[in-house]
Each structure stands twice: as C-alpha cells, then as structure tokens.
Protein backbone atom coordinates (compact mmCIF):
# COMPACT_ATOMS: atom_id res chain seq x y z
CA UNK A 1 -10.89 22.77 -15.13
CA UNK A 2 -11.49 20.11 -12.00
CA UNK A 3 -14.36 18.33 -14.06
CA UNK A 4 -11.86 18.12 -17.77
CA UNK A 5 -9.40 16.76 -15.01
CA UNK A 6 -11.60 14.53 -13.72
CA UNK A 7 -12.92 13.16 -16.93
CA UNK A 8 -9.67 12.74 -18.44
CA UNK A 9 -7.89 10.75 -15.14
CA UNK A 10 -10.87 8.53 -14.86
CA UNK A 11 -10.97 7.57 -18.78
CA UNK A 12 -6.73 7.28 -18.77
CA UNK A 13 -7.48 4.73 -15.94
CA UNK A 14 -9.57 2.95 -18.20
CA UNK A 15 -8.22 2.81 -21.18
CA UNK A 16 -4.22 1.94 -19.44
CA UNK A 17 -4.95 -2.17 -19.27
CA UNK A 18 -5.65 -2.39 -23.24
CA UNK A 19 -2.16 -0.64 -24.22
CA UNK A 20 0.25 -3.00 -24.88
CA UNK A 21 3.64 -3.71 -22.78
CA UNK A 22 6.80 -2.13 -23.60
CA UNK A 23 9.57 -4.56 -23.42
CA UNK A 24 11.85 -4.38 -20.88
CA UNK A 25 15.81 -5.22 -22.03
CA UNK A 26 17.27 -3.96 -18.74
CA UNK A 27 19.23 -6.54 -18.31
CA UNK A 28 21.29 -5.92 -21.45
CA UNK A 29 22.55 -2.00 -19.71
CA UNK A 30 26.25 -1.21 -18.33
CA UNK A 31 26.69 -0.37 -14.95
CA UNK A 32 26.52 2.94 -15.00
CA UNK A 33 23.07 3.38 -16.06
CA UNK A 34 21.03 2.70 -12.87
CA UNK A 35 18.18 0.16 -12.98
CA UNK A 36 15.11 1.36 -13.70
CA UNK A 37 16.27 4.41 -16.30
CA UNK A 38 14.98 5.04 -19.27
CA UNK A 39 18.13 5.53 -21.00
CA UNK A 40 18.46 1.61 -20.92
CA UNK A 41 15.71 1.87 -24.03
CA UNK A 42 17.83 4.99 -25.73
CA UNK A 43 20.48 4.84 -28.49
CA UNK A 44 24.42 4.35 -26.86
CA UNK A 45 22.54 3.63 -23.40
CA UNK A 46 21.71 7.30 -23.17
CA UNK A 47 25.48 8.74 -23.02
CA UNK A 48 26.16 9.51 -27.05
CA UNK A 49 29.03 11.24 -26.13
CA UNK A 50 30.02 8.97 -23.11
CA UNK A 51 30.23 11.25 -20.16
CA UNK A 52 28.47 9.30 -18.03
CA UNK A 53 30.44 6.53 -18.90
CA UNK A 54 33.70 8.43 -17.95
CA UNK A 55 32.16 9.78 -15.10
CA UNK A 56 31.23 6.05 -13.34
CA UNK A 57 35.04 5.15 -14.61
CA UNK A 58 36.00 7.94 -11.83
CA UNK A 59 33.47 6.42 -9.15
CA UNK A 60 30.48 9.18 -9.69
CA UNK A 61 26.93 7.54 -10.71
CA UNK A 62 24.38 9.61 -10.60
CA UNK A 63 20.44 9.27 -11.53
CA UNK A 64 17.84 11.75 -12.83
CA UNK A 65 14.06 11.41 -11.94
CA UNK A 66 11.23 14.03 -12.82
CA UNK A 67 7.63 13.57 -11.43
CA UNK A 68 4.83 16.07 -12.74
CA UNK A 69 1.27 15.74 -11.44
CA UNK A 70 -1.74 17.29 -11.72
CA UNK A 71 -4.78 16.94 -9.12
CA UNK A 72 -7.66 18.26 -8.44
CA UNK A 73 -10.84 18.51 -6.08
CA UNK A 74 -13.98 18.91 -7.88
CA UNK A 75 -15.84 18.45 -3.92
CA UNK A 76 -15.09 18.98 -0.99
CA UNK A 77 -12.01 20.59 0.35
CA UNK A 78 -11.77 24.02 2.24
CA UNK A 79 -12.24 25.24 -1.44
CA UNK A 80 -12.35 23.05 -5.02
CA UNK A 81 -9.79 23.61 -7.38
CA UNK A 82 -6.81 21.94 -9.35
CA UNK A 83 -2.87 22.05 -9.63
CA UNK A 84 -0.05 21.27 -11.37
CA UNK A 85 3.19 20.34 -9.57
CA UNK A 86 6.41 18.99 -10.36
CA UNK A 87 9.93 18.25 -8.44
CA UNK A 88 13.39 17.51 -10.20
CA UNK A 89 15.62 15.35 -8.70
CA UNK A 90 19.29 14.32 -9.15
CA UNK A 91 20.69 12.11 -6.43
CA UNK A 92 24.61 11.67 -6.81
CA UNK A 93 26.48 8.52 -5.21
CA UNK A 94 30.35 9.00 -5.45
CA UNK A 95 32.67 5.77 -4.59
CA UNK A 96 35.36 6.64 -2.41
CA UNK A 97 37.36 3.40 -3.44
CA UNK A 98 37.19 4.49 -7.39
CA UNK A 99 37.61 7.96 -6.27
CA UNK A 100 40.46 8.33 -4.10
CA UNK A 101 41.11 4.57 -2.78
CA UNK A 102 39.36 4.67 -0.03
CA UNK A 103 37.75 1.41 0.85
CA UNK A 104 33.91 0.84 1.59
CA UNK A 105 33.21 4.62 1.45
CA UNK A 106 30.00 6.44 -0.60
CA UNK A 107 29.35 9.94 -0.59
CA UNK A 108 25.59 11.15 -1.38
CA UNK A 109 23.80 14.22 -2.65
CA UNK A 110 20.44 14.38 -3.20
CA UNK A 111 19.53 17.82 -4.82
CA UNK A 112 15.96 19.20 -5.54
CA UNK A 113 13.93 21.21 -7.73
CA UNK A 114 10.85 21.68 -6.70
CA UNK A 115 7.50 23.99 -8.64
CA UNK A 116 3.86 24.46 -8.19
CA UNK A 117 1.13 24.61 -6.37
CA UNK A 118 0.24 21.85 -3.28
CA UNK A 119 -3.84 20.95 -3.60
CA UNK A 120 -3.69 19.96 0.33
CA UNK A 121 -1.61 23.56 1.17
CA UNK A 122 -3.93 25.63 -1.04
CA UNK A 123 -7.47 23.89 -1.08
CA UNK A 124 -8.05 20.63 0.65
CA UNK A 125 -6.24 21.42 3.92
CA UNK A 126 -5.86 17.70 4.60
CA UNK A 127 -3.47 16.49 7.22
CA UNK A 128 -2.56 13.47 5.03
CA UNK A 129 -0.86 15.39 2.34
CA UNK A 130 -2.65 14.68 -0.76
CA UNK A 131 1.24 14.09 -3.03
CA UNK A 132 4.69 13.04 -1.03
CA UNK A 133 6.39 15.47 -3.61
CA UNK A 134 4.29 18.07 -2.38
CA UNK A 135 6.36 21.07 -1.15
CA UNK A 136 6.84 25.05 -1.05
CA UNK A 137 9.05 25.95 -4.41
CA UNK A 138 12.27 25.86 -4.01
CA UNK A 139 15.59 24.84 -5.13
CA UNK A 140 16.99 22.62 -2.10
CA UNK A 141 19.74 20.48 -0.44
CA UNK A 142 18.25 17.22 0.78
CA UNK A 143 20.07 14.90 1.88
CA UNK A 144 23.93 15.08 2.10
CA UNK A 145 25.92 11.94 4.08
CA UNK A 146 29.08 10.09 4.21
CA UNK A 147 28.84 6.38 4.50
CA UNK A 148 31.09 4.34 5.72
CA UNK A 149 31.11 0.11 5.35
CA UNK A 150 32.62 -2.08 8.32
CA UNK A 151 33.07 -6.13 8.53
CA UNK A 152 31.94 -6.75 5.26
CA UNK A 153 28.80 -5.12 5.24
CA UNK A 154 27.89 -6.17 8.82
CA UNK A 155 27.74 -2.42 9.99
CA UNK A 156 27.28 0.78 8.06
CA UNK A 157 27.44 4.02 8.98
CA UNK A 158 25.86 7.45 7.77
CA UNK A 159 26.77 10.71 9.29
CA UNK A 160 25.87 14.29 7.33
CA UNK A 161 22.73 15.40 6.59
CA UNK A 162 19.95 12.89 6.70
CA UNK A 163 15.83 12.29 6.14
CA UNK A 164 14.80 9.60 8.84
CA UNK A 165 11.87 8.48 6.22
CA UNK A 166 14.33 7.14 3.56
CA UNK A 167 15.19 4.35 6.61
CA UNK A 168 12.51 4.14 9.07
CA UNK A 169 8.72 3.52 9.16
CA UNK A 170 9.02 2.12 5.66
CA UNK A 171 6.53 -0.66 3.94
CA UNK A 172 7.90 -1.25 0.64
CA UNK A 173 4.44 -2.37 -0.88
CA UNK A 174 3.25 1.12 0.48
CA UNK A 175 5.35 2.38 -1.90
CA UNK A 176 2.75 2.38 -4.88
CA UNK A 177 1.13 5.38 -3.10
CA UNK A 178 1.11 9.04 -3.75
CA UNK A 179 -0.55 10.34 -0.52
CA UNK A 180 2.21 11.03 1.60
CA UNK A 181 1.20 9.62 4.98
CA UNK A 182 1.96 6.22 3.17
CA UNK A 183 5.75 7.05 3.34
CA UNK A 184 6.27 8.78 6.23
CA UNK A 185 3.31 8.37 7.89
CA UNK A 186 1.43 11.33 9.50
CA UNK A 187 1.92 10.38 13.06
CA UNK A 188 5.67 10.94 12.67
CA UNK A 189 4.83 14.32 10.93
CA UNK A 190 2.39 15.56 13.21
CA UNK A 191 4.03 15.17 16.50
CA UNK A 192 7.40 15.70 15.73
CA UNK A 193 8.59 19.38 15.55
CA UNK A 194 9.02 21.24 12.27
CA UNK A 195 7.62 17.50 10.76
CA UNK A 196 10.54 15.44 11.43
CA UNK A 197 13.42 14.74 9.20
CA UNK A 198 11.26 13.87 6.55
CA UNK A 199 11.06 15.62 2.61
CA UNK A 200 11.43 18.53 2.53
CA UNK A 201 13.45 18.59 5.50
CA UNK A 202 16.63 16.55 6.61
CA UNK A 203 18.76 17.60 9.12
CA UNK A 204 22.14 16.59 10.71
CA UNK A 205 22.25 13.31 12.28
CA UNK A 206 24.31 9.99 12.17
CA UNK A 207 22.40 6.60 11.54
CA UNK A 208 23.91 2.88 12.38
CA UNK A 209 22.59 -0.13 10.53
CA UNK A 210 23.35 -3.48 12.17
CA UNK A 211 22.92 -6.54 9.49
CA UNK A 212 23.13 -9.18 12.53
CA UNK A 213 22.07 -11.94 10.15
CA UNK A 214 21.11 -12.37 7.08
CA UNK A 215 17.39 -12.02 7.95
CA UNK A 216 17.54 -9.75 11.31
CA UNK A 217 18.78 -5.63 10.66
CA UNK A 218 18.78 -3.35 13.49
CA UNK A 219 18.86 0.53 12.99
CA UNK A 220 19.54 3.32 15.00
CA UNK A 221 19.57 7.14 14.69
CA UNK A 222 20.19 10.15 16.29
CA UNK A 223 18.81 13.47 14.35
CA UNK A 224 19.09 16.83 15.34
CA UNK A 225 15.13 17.67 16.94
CA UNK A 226 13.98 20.32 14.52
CA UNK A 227 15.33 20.53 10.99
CA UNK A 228 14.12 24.46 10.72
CA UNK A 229 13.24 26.92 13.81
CA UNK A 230 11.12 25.73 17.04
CA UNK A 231 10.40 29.33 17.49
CA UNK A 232 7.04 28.52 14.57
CA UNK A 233 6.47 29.41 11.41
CA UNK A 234 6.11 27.26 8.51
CA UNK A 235 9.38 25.25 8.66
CA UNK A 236 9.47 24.82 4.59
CA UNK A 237 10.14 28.85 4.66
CA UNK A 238 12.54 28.51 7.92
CA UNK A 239 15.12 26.07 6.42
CA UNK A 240 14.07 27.49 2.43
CA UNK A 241 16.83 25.56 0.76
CA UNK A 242 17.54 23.03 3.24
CA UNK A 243 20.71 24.63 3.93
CA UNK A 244 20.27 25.89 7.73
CA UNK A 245 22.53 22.65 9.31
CA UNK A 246 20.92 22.97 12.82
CA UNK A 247 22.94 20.56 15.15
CA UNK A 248 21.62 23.42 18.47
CA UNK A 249 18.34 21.53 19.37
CA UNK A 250 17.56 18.23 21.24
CA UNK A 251 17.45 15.04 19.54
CA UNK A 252 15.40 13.02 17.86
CA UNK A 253 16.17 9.19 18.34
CA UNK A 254 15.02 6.37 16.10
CA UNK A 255 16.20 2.77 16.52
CA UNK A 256 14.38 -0.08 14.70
CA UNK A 257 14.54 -4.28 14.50
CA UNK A 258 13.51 -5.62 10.45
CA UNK A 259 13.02 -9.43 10.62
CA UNK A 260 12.64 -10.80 7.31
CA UNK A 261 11.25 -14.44 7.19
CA UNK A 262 10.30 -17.26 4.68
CA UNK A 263 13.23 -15.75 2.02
CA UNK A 264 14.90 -19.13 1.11
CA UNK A 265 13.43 -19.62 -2.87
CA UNK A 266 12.15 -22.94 -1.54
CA UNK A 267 10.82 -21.83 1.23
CA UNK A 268 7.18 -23.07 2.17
CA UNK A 269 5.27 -19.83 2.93
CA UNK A 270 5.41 -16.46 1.19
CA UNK A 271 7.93 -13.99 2.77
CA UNK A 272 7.15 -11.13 4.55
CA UNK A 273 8.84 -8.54 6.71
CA UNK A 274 8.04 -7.27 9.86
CA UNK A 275 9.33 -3.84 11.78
CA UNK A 276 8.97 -2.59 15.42
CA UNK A 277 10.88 0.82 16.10
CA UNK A 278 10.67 3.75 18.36
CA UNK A 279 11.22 7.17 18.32
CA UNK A 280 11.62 9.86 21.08
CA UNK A 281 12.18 13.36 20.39
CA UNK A 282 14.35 14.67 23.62
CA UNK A 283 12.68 18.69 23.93
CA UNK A 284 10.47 18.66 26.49
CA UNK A 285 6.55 19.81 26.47
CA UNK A 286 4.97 21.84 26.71
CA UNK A 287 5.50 23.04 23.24
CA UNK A 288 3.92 25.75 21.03
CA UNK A 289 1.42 23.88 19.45
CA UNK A 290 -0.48 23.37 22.58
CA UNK A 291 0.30 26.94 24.66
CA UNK A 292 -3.36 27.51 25.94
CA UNK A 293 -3.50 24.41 27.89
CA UNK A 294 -1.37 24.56 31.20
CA UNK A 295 -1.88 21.51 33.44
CA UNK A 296 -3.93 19.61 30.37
CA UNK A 297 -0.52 18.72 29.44
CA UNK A 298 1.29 16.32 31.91
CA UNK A 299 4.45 17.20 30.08
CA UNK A 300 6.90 14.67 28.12
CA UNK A 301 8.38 14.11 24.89
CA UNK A 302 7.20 13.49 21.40
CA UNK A 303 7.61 10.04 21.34
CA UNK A 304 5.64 6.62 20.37
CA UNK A 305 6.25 2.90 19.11
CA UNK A 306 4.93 1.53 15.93
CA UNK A 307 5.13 -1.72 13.96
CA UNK A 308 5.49 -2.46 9.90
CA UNK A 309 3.95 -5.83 8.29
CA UNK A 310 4.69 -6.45 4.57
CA UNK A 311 3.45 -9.83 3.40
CA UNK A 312 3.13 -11.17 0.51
CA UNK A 313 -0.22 -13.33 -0.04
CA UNK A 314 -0.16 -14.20 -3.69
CA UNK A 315 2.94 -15.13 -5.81
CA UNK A 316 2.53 -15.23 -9.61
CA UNK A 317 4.96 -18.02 -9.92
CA UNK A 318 8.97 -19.03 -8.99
CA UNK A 319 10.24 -17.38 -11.52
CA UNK A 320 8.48 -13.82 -10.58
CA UNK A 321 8.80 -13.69 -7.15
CA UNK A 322 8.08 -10.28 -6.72
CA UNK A 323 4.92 -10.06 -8.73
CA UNK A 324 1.50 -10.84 -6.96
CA UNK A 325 -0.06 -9.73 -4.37
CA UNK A 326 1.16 -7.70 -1.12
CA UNK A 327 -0.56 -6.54 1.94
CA UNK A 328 0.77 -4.25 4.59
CA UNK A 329 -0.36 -2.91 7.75
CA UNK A 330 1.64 0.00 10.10
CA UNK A 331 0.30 1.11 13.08
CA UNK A 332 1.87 3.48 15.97
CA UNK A 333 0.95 4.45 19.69
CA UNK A 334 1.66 7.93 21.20
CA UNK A 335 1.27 9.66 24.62
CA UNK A 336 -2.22 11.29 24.48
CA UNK A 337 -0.60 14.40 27.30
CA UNK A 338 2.47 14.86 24.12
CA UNK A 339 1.26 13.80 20.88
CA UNK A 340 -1.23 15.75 18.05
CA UNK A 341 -1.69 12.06 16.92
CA UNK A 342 -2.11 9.52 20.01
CA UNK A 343 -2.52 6.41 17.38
CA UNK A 344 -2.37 5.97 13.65
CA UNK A 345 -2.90 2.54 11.41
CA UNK A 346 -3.07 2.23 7.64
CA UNK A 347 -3.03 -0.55 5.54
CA UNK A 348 -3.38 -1.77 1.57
CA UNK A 349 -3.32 -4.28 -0.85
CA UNK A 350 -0.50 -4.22 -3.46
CA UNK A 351 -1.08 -5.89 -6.96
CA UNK A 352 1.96 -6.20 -9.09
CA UNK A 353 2.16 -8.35 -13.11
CA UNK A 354 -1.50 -9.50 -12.76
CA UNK A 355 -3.05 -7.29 -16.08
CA UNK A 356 -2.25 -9.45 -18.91
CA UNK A 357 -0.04 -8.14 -21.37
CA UNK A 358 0.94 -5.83 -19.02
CA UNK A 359 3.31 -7.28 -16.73
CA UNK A 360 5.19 -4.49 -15.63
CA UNK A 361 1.96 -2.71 -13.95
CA UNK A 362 1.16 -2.28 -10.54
CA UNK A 363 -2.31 -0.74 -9.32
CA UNK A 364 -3.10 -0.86 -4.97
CA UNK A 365 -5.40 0.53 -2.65
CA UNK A 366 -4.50 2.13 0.89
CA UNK A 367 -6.51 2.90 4.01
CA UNK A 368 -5.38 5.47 6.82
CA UNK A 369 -6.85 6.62 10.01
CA UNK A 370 -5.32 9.03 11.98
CA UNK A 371 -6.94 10.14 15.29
CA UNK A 372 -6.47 13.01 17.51
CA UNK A 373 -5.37 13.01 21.20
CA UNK A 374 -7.23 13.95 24.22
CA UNK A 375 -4.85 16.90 24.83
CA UNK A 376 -4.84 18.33 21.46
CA UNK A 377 -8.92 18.03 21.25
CA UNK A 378 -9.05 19.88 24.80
CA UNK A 379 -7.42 22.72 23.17
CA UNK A 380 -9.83 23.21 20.93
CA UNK A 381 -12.66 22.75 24.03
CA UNK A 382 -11.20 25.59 25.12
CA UNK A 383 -11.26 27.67 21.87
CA UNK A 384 -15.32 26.38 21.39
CA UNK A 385 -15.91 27.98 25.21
CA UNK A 386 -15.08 31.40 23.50
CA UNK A 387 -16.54 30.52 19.72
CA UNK A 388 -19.95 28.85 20.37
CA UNK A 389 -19.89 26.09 17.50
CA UNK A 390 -16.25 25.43 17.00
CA UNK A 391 -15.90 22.01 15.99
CA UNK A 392 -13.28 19.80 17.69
CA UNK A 393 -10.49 17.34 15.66
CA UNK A 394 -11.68 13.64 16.07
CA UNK A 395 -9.36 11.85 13.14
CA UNK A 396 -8.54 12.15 9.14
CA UNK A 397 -9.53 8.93 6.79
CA UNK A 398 -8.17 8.83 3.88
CA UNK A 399 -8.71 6.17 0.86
CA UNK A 400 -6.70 5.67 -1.91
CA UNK A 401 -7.27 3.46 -5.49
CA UNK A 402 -4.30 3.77 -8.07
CA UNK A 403 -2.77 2.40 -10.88
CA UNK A 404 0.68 2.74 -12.31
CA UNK A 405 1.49 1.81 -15.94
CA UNK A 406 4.87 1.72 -17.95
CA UNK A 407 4.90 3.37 -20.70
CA UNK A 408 8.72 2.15 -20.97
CA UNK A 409 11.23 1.48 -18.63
CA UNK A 410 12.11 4.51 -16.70
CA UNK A 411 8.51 6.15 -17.33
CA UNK A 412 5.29 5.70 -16.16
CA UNK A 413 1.34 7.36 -15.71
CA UNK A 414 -0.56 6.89 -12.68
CA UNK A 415 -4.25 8.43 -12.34
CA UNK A 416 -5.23 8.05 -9.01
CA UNK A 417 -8.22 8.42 -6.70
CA UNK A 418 -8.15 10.10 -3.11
CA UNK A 419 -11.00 10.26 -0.39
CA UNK A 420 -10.57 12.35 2.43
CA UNK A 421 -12.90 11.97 5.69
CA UNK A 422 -12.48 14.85 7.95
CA UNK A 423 -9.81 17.32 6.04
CA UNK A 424 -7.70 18.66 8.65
CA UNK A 425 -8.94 16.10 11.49
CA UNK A 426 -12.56 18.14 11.22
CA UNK A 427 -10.72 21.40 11.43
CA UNK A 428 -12.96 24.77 10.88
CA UNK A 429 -13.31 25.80 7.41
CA UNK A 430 -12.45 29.72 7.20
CA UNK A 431 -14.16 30.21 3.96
CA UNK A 432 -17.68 28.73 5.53
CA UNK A 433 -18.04 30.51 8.49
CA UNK A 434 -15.91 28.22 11.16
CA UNK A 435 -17.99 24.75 9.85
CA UNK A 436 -15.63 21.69 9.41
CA UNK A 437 -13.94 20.88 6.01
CA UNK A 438 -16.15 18.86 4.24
CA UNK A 439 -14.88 15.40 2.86
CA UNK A 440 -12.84 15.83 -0.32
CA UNK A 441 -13.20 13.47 -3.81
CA UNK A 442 -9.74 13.96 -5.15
CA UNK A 443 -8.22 13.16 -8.68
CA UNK A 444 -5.15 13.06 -10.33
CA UNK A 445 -2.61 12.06 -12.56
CA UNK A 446 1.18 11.49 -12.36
CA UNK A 447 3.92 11.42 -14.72
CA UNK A 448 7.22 9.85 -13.89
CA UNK A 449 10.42 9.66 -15.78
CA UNK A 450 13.90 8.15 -14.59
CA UNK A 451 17.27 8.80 -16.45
C-alpha cells in the first residue's frame, strides 16, 4: 500500500502545475459566507434555503473545514506503514452587539471531529509530529472564549478556554506546512507539561492583546499549567473530549512583542514581521519525565525565550502584495537542568502565485532541528549503565517539500514530502532490539475543503 501511495503523491505533484486555475469570484460573496469557502463558487452562495443567511442576521457566523490525509512511510520509521486520517471542524463566532446589544463582544466555539490513525503515534515515532491534525479519535471541545473589545480596538481581551498556539510562536509563511512543529513548534510541546495549550488541548486561561500602534502588538497570557493530569499518562486520553476545565495547577505565562515594519504600500523595502516572547511554566522541577536523575537536575521551571522572523524577499508586483516569496526563521533557548529541548530553530522558504496559470498555488520547503538537553541525555546515561548499547537522544531533523493547489476556492490537494533524521531524537527502536529509529522517507497527500 506505502509504494501505490508513494507513486500516486509523487505523480499528483507532478502533474498539479499543468491543471488549469479555477477562478476565484470571492469578491462578489455576502458577508456571511467567510472568505476562503467554497460555497462562494456554489448556487445561492451555498445557503438555498437561507439559513445561514438568517443565522448571520442574528449575529452567528460560523465556518466548516474538513482535512483528510493520507501518509505513509515506505522506510524508515520504528515500523513502515500508511494511514488515513481526517478531522472535522466547525468554529462558531457569535456577535454580542447583533445578538443581544452588547457592544465589542464575540463569543467562540471551536468544535472537533477527529478519525484515524497518526503515522508518527503508530509507526514513525517522530517527535516532530508528522500532520498538525494529528490526534487520538475523538469528538472534542477546543477552544471556547469570550472576547471582549476596549478603546477602539486598542485592547482585547479573551478569557474561557484557550490554545496558546492560535496566538503565540506563530510565522504566518510557516503556515504552508503540515508537520506540526511548524505551528507550534516542538520546543513548546516537549517541555511544557501535558504539551502545552496547543491542539488537541486548550485549557482555561485569559489572554491580553495590546495594539500600541499600528505596527507594535504586545500579548500576554496566563494558562492554566497542564490542560489534562500531571500525574502521566497520555494527556489526549486524560482530557478525552477536551472537557476536563482544569484551573487547579500552576500557570503557564506567555507574553510576546510583534513589530511589523516596511507596511506603508510605498514603502521602500519588503515588509516583514518580527516576534520575541517568553514563556514560563510556574510548577517546579523536578518533574516526572526526568525521576531517575536527583541532583542532575538543578531544579526550575519549564521556561525559554524565542524569536519569529517573517520576511518577505520577493514581491510579484503592487498589485499582489502578498504573492512572492517569504522566508522565516524561529528559534528558542531553554534551561538545559528543565527543558527536554534546550534549543530549537527552523526555517523555510514560502512561494506563493509564481506557477503560471496557477496563481492561487503555494508550494514551500521547511527545515527543523530540535536538540536534546544535557539533563534529559543524562537520563538516558543512566538507563545505558544498566542496558549496555542504549543509545542516547542527540536531536530530530526534519525536512519538508510541499505544494498546495486549488482546485477551487475553499478546496485544495497538497502531496507532500517529509524527512526525518533521528525519529524520536535517536530514541531505541522496540521492534529492533533497542537500536535507534532509523531515518524515515515520508509521503503524503492532503485534502482540504472550507464551507
């Protein structure tokens, strides 16, 4: 089944530049039907019988999105095999002011579906998760928040349940990727407990957003630590349907400064945007991941800075000024005595309207190296002393090439390519007698639809 896959993503890849572009009319849809949908291109706008309509008359908007992808990993891996996953989505914004008259006010849900089978759970065993949408099945509560407006726009506030990576750590020409350290990248994900507020798991918090110019945002946000059980376990099956509302464990705290630069249309140089945050989670070490080593640790909290460039290095002309090309780089610094991950960088090239006659495609490549601290690689000293041969995490590479076509507006196919150096950080393989995981050639393809 991997080598059909195989065959089929890499001649789909091939074959996507010579289809021809769909138009895109957009511009002609009501309000209620939210950019980037696919019912833009259907009969009556999608709503023959005008609910949705009657529903955004009220305040309520709401958008649909399904992604189904298949991958595989024909070598390499812990063992080769391939998947099919999907997730259903409907995120609900409801304005207060329509609603009830309440000024500057949105409620949000953002509800889940989620089915199949994870390659990196099952066979690759990669730290950098080979799909963000990746996840245990389950139908689940994501995120949940009130949000409140002050001084015309100046300040906004969200309080509820919230996912720190849908507002921090973000490059938005990252974006293009599928491999999920290229959201929320795996630095975040290793050290914090449970993974951090991050899919599949928000948690309570309350998050301020500063807009002190037009060009200068400042962020900050206080989560509650562990969004399922610090006790262990997997945290997908502690907090199943994102439903558990723990407010009982120390923070996490985010805060974050965006400068945005060069925007003015006439401005000389291409814009970019640059990010420096921090985040400290307040429980204290030594924690469970690392109960064998006594005074290795030094104690402390999960915590680290990072920084977010996203700069724009070719522009197709004035009147695109999104389409080009876009490079980003994020990097982060930990503790070595309290972090999995002591320092992480990725980075990528993002090509946007340069096939011709198809405008609307984007295709990128992304680089990722995450490396392993001192303290965690001591712990596994210590396991080697007693298992003569036990290899020690070093750091996980992982390369990705991909393209994204639309089909039409609101769907699109993306085959992409994964490479991962060191699965696991050069964790033991159990199914080869303790050796490491060997480096995994992953392919796959993606279907994505938004109504």
């Amino acid at each position: 089944m991997s080598r059909r896959l195989c065959a089929y993503g890499l001649g789909l890849a091939a074959s996507l530049a010579a289809l021809p572009a769909f138009a895109d009319d957009a511009s002609k849809a009501p309000d209620f039907v939210p950019d980037g949908s696919i019912a833009a291109a259907l009969p009556k706008d999608g709503d023959p019988l005008g609910w949705r309509q009657a529903l955004y008359d009220k305040g309520i908007k709401f958008n649909l999105f399904y992604i189904g992808e298949t991958f595989g990993n024909p070598v390499g891996g812990e063992q080769q095999g391939a998947i099919y996953e999907d997730r259903f989505q409907a995120l609900i914004d409801i304005d207060t002011n329509k609603l009830v008259g309440w000024k500057d006010g949105l409620i949000h849900f953002d509800l889940q579906q989620i089915d199949g089978t994870g390659l990196s759970r099952y066979f690759v065993s990669n730290l950098n998760t080979t799909s963000y949408i990746e996840a245990l099945h389950s139908s689940r509560l994501y995120e949940a928040y009130f949000d409140q407006h002050f001084f015309n726009d100046k300040i906004s506030v969200h309080i509820g349940q919230l996912a720190a990576d849908n507002q921090f750590i973000i490059s938005n020409y990252a974006q293009l990727m599928i491999n999920s350290t290229f959201g929320f990248p795996q630095f975040a994900a290793s050290n914090l407990p449970g993974g951090g507020a991050a899919y599949p798991l928000a948690t309570p918090g309350v998050s301020v957003k500063f807009n002190a110019t037009d060009n200068l945002t400042i962020l900050t946000a206080v989560y509650n630590g562990d969004p399922a059980d610090p006790e262990g376990g997997d945290p997908q099956v502690n907090n199943r349907w994102g439903t558990n509302f723990r407010v009982q464990d120390p923070p996490t705290i985010f805060s974050e400064g965006q400068l945005r630069y060069n925007t003015d249309k006439n401005a000389f140089w291409l814009p970019g945007t640059v990010k420096v945050g921090i985040y400290d989670n307040l429980m204290p070490f030594p924690r469970g991941i690392f109960p064998a080593l006594g005074p290795v640790l030094t104690g402390g909290n999960a915590q680290g800075v990072y920084g977010v460039i996203d700069q724009q290095i070719y522009r197709l002309s004035a009147s695109a000024p999104d389409k080009g090309v876009g490079l980003f780089v994020r990097g982060s610094v930990s503790p070595e005595e309290s972090s999995i991950v002591d320092y992480y960088i990725d980075s990528g090239l993002n090509f946007s309207g340069l096939v011709p006659g198809r405008g609307d495609d984007s295709f990128g490549f992304g680089l990722a190296f995450t490396h392993i601290s001192a303290a965690a690689r001591a712990q596994d000293m210590l396991t080697a002393q007693m298992i003569p041969g036990y290899p020690i995490r070093n750091f996980e590479g992982t390369i990705e090439a991909t393209y994204q076509a639309q089909m039409m507006p609101g769907f699109t196919l993306q085959p992409d390519f994964q490479y991962s150096i060191h699965p696991g950080a050069n964790e033991p393989n159990p199914n080869d007698q303790g050796r490491p995981i060997k480096n995994a050639a992953i392919f796959g393809l993606r279907a994505s639809l938004s109504y």
